[in-house]
Protein backbone atom coordinates (compact mmCIF):
# COMPACT_ATOMS: atom_id res chain seq x y z
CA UNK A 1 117.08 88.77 108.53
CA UNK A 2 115.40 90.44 111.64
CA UNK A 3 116.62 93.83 111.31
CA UNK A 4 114.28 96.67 112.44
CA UNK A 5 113.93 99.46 109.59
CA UNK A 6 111.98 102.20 109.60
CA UNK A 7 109.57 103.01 106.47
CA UNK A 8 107.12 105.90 105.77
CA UNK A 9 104.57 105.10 102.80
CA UNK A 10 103.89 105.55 100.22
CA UNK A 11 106.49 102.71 99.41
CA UNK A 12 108.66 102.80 96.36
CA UNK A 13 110.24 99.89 94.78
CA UNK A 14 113.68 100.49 96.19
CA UNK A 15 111.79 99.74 99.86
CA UNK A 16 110.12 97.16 98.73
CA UNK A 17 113.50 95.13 97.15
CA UNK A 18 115.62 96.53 100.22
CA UNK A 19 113.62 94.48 102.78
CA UNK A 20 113.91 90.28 103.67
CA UNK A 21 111.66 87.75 104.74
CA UNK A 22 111.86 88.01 109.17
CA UNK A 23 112.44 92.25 108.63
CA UNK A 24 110.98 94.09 111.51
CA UNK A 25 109.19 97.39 110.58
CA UNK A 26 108.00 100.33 112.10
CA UNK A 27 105.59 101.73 109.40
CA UNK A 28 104.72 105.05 109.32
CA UNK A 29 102.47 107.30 107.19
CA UNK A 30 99.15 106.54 105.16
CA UNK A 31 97.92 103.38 105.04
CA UNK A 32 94.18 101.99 103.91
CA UNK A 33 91.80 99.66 105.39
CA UNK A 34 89.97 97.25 103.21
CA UNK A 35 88.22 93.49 103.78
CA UNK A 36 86.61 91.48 101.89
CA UNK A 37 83.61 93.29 100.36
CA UNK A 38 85.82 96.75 100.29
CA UNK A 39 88.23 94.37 97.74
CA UNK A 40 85.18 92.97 95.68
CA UNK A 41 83.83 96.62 95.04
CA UNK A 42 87.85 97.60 94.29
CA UNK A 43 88.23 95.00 91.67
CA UNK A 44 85.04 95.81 89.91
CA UNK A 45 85.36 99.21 89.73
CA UNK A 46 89.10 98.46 88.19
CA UNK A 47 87.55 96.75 85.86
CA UNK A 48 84.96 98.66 84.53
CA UNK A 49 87.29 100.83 83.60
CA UNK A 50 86.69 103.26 87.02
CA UNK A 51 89.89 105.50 89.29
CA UNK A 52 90.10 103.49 92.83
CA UNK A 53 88.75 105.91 95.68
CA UNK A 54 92.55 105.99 96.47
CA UNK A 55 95.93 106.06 94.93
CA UNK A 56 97.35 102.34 94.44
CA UNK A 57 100.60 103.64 93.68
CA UNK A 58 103.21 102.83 96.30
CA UNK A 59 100.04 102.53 98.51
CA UNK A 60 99.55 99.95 101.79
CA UNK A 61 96.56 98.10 102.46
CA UNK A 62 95.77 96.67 105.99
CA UNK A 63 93.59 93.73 105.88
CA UNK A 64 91.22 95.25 109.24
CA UNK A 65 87.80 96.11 110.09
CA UNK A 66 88.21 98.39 113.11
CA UNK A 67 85.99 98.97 115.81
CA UNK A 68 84.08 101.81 116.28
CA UNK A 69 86.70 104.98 118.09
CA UNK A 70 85.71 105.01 121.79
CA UNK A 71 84.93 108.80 122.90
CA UNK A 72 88.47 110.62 123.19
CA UNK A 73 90.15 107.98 120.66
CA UNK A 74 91.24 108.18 116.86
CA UNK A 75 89.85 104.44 116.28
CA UNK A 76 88.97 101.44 118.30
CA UNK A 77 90.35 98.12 118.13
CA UNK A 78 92.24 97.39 115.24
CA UNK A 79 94.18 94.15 114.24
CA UNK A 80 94.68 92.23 111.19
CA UNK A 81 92.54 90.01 109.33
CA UNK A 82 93.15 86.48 107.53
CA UNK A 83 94.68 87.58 104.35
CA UNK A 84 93.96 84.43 101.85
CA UNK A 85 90.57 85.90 101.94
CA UNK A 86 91.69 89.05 99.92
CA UNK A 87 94.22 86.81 97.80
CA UNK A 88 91.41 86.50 94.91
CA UNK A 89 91.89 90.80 94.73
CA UNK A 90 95.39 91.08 95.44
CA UNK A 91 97.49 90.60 91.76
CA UNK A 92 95.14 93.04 90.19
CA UNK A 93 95.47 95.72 92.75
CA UNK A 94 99.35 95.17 92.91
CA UNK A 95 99.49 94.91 88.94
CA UNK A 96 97.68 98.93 89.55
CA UNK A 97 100.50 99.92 92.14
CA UNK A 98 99.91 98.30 95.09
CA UNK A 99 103.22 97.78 97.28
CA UNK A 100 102.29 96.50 100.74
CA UNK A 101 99.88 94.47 102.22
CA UNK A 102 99.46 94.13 105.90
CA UNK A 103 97.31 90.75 107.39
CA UNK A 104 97.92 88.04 109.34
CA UNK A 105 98.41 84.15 107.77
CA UNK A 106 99.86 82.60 104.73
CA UNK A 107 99.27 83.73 101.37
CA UNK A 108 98.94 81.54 98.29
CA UNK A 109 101.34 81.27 95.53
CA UNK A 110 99.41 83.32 93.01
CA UNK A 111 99.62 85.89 95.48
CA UNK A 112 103.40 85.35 96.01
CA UNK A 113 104.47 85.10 92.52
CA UNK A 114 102.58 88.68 91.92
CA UNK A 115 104.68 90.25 94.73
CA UNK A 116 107.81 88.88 92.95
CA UNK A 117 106.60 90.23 89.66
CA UNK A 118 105.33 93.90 91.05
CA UNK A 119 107.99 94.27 93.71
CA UNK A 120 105.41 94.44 96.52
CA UNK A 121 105.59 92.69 100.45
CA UNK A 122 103.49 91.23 102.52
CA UNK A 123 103.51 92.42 106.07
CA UNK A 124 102.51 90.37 109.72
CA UNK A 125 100.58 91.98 111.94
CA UNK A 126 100.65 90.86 115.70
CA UNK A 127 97.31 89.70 115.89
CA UNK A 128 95.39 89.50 119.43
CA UNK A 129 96.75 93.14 120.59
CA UNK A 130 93.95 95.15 118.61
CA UNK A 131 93.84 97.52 121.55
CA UNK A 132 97.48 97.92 121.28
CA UNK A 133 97.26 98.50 117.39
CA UNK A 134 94.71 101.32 117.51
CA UNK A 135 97.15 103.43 119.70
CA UNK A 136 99.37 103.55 116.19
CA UNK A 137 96.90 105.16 114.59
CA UNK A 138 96.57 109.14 114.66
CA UNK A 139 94.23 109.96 112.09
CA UNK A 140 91.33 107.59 110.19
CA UNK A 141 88.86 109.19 107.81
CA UNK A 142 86.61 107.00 105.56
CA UNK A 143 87.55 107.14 101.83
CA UNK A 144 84.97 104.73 100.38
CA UNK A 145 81.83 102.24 100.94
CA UNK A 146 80.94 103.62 104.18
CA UNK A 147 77.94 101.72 103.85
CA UNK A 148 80.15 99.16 104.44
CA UNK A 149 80.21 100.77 108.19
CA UNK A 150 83.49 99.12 110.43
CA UNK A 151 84.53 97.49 106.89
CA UNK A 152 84.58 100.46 104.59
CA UNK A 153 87.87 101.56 103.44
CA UNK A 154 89.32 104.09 105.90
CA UNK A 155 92.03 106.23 105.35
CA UNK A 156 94.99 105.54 108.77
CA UNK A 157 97.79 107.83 109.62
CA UNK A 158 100.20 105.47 111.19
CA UNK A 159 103.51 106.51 113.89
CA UNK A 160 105.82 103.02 113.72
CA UNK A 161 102.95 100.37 113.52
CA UNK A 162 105.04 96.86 114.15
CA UNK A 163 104.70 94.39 111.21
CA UNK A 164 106.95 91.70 110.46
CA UNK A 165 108.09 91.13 106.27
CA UNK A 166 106.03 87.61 105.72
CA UNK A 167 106.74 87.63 101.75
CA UNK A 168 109.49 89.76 100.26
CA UNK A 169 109.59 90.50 96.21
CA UNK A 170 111.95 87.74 95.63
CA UNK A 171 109.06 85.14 96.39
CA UNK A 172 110.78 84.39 100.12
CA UNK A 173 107.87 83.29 102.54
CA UNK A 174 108.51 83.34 106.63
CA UNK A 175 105.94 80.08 107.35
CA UNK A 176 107.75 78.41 104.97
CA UNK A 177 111.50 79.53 106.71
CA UNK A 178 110.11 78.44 109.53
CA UNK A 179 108.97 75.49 109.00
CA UNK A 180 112.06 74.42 107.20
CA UNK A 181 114.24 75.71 110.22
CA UNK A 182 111.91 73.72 112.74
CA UNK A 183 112.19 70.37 110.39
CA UNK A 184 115.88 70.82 110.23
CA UNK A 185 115.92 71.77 114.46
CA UNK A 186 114.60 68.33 114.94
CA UNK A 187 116.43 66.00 113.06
């Protein structure tokens, strides 16, 4: 636990099973944006039968609606949303290729048990530094839904964004460490 690695996406499954639950990352490379509505329109699409406006496979979502690029700047403020809300989308798009997911909060077990079974993670983002974030970023292009407008899916070039591993493919979960380690602390 807690050592730093370095990972450019797209991510393979070798990646994926090589990191632990507490694993600092710098990720680097392509990464997509999609929320809530972004996911609905995914998982429809999927369903009818449609290609995703992106490669799933080995691909990273980031759970963020960023704001509009000040003059000069790549993007504007960028930081993670709560994840549960995408959990409804998540097993389909992972069952499709989906390896990483980047968001801030707990996930549910659904969610977890799909990571297990299609050797994908689920990274932390440090929410509250948005500002910070955006400086990761040196390209964004929208791929899909820009009607959508801040919540359409974007296409990021990342250099060594900071996430934390939250859930790892063999179902380990970092609230649930930590609350463990913190009930045991205080005994």
């Amino acid at each position: 636990m807690t050592e730093t690695r370095r990972l450019v996406t797209p991510l393979t499954d070798a990646d994926c099973a090589a990191l632990e639950v507490g694993d600092m990352v710098l990720l680097s490379g392509v990464v997509f944006t999609a929320r809530d509505t972004a996911h609905s329109r995914l998982r429809e699409s999927l369903i009818r039968g449609e290609a995703p406006p992106f490669d799933l496979n080995g691909a990273v979502i980031f759970y963020a609606g960023p704001a509009p690029a000040p003059p000069g700047r790549v993007i504007g403020a960028i930081g993670p949303t709560t994840s549960y809300r995408m959990d409804p989308f998540a097993p389909l798009l992972m069952e499709r290729g989906l390896k990483g997911m980047i968001g801030k909060g707990k996930r549910s077990p659904e969610v977890i048990a799909a990571m297990a079974r299609h050797r994908a993670v689920y990274f932390g983002a440090i929410g509250g530094v948005a500002a910070l974030t955006s400086r990761c970023v040196r390209k964004a292009a929208v791929v899909a839904y820009e009607d959508l407008g801040p919540e359409a899916i974007l296409r990021l070039e990342l250099a060594e964004l900071p996430v934390v591993v939250v859930n790892d493919i063999r179902g380990g979960d970092l609230y649930d460490l930590a609350r463990k380690e913190r009930l045991h602390s205080e005994r």
